[in-house]
Protein backbone atom coordinates (compact mmCIF):
# COMPACT_ATOMS: atom_id res chain seq x y z
CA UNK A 1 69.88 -90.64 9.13
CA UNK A 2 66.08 -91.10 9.41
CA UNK A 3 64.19 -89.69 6.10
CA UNK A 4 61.97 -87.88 8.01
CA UNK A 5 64.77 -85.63 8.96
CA UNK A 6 63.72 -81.74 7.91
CA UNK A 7 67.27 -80.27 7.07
CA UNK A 8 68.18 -76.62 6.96
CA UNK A 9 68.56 -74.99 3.72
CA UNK A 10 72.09 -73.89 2.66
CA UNK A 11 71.71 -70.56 1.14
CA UNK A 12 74.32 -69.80 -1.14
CA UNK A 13 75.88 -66.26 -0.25
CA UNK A 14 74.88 -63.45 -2.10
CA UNK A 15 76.65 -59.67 -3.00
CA UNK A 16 76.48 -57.30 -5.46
CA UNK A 17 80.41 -56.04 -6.87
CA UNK A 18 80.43 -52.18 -6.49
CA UNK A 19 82.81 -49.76 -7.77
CA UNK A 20 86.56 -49.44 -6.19
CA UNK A 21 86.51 -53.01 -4.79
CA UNK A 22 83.78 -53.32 -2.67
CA UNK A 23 80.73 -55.47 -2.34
CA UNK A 24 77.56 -55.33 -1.06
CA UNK A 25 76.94 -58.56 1.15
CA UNK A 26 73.70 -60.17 1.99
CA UNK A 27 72.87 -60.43 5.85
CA UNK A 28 71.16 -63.46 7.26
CA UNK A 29 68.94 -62.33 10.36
CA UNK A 30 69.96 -66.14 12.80
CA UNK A 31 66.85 -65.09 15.37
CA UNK A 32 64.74 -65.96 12.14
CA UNK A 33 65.79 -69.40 11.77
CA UNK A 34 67.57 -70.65 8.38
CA UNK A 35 67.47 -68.18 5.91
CA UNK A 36 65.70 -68.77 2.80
CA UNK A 37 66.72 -67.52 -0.48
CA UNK A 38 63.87 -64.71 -0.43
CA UNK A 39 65.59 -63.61 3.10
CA UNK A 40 68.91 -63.39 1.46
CA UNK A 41 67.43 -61.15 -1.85
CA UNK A 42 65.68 -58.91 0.11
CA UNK A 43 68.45 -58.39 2.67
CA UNK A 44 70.44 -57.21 -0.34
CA UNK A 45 67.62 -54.84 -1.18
CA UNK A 46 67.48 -53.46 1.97
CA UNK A 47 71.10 -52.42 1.65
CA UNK A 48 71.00 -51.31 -2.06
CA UNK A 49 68.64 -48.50 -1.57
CA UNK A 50 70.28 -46.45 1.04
CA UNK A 51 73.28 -47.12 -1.54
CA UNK A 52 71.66 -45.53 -4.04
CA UNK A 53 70.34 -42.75 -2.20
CA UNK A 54 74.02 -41.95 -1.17
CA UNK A 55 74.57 -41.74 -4.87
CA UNK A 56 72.33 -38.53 -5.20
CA UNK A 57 75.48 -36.37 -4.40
CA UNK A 58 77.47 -37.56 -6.91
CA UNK A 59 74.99 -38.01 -9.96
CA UNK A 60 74.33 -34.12 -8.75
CA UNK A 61 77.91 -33.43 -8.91
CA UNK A 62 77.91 -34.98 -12.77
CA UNK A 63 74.49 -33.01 -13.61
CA UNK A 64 76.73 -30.11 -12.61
CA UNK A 65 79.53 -31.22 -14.69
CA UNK A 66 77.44 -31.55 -17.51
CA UNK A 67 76.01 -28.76 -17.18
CA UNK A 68 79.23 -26.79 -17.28
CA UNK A 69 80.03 -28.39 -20.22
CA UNK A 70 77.17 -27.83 -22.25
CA UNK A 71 77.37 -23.89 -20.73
CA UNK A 72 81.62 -23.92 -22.22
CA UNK A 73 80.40 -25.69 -25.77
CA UNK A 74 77.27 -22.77 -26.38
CA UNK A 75 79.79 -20.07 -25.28
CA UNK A 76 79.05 -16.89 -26.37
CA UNK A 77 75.15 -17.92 -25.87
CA UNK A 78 75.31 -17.02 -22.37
CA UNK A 79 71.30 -18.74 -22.14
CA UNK A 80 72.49 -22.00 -20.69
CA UNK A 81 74.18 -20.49 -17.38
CA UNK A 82 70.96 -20.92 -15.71
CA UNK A 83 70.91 -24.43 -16.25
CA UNK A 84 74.54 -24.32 -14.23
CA UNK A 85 73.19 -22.38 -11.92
CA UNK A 86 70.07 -25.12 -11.34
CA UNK A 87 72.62 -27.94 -11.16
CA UNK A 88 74.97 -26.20 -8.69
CA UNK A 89 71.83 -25.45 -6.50
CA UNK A 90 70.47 -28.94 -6.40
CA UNK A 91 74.13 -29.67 -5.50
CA UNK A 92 74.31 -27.45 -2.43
CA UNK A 93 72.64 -30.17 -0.02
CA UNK A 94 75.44 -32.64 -0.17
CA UNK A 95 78.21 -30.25 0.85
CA UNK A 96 76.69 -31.01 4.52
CA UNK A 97 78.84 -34.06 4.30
CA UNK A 98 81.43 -31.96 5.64
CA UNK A 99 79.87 -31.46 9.16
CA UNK A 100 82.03 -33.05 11.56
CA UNK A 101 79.42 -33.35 14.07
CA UNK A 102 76.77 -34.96 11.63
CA UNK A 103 79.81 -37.46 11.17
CA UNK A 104 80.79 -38.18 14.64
CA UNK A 105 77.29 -38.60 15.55
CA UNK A 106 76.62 -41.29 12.16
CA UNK A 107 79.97 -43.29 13.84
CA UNK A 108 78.22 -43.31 17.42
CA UNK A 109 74.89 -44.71 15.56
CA UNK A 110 77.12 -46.81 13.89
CA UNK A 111 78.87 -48.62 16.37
CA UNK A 112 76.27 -48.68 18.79
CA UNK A 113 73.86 -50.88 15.86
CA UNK A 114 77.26 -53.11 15.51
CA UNK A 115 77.17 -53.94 19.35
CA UNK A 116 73.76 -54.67 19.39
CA UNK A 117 73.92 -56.73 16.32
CA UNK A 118 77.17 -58.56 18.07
CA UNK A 119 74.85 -59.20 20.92
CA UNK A 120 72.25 -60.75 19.41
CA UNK A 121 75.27 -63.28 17.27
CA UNK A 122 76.67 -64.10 20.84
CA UNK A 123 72.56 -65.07 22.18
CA UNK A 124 72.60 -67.46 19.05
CA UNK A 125 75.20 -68.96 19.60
CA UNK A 126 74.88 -69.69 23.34
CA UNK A 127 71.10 -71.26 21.88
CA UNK A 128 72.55 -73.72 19.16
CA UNK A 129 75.70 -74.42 21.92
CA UNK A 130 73.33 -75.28 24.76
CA UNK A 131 70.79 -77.13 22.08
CA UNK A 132 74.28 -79.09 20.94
CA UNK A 133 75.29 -79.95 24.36
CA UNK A 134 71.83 -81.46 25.07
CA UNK A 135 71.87 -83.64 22.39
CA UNK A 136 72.61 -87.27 23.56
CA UNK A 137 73.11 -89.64 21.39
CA UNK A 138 73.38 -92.04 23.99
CA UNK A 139 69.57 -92.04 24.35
CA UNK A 140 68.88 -93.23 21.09
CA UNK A 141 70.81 -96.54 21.37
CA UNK A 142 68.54 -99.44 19.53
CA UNK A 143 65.94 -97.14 18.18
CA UNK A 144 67.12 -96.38 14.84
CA UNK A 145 64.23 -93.80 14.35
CA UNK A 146 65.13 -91.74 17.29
CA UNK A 147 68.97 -92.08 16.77
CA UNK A 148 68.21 -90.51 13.02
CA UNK A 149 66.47 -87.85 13.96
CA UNK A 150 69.22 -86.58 16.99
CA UNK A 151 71.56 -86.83 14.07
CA UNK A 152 69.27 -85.02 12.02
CA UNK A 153 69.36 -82.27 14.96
CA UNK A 154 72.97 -82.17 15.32
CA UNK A 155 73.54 -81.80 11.38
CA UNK A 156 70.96 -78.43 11.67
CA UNK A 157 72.61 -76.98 14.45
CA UNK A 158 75.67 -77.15 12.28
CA UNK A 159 74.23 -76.18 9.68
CA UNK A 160 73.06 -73.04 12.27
CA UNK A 161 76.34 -72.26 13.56
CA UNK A 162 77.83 -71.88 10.09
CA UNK A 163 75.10 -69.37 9.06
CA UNK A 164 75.93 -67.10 12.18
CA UNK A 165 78.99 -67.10 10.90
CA UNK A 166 78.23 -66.51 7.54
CA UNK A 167 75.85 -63.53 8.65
CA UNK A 168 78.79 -62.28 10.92
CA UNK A 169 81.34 -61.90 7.80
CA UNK A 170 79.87 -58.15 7.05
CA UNK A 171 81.77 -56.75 10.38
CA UNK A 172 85.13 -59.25 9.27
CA UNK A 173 87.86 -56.56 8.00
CA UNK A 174 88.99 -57.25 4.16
CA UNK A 175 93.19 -57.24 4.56
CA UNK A 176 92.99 -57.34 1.18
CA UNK A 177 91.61 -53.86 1.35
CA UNK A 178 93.61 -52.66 3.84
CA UNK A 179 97.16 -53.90 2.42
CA UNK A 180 96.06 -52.03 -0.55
CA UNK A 181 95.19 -49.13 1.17
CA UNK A 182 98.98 -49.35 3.38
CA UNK A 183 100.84 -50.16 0.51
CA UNK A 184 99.25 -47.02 -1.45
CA UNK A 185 100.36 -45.01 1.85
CA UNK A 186 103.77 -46.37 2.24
CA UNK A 187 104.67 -45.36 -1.47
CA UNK A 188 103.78 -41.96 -0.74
């Protein structure tokens, strides 16, 4: 291969372990060329903060909780009832959740971001196939230079394909998750 040959990083993937068996992975955007380490990081940020916005519920929930505890521990002092009451207002927001409507209409969203996204993974790949099948190596015969950098090419495009499908696991199901999930059901 020549040593002029640029190669495509191979980002390592990243994801963040949450609670109950889930993780968080980083998404590589393909129509940005290879990712870089920075694009992996922040695409991990830009999932973590709607995550921990969807936490306000339940830290409100364990205000509330707490809350009612201190209230049951200064019993007679009736004083810290208010401070239940304040929690359990703050806490009136989240029981929206319950809307079926809201939810149906978060599933449409949903699915209709999931086809676009699939869209955009099936124009990448018909790119880096048509690039591949225009690669001859043929064309390179007795010029060393040339033949090294056409192998260079085909090693990136590899090196593309696999990151589509890296940035395509997100949408892959976890059967680990769901035999759990049947065998919990089936024991019932």
């Amino acid at each position: 291969m020549a040593d002029n040959c640029v190669k495509f990083p191979q980002v390592p993937p990243l994801s963040i372990p949450l609670p109950m068996g889930v993780e968080l992975k980083a998404l590589v955007d393909p129509s940005k060329g290879p990712p870089t380490n920075c694009a992996v990081v922040h695409s991990l940020m830009l999932q973590l903060m709607p995550l921990l916005a969807g936490l306000t519920c339940i830290l409100r929930m364990l205000n509330v909780f707490a809350s009612l505890k201190t209230f049951f521990e200064s019993l007679p002092d009736l004083t810290k009832g208010g401070d239940v009451l304040a929690a359990i207002g703050k806490l009136v927001p989240c029981f929206g959740l319950v809307d079926p409507f809201a939810l149906c209409r978060m599933i449409k969203a949903i699915l209709q971001m999931l086809l676009s996204y699939l869209q955009c993974i099936l124009d990448a790949i018909k790119s880096i196939l048509d690039f591949q099948v225009g690669i001859d190596l043929n064309s390179a015969q007795g010029n060393p230079v040339l033949l090294g950098t056409i192998e260079c090419a085909q090693n990136n495009a590899a090196i593309s394909l696999q990151q589509i499908q890296e940035a395509m696991a997100f949408i892959t199901p976890s059967w680990t998750s769901f035999s759990r999930s049947s065998k919990s059901l089936n024991s019932n």
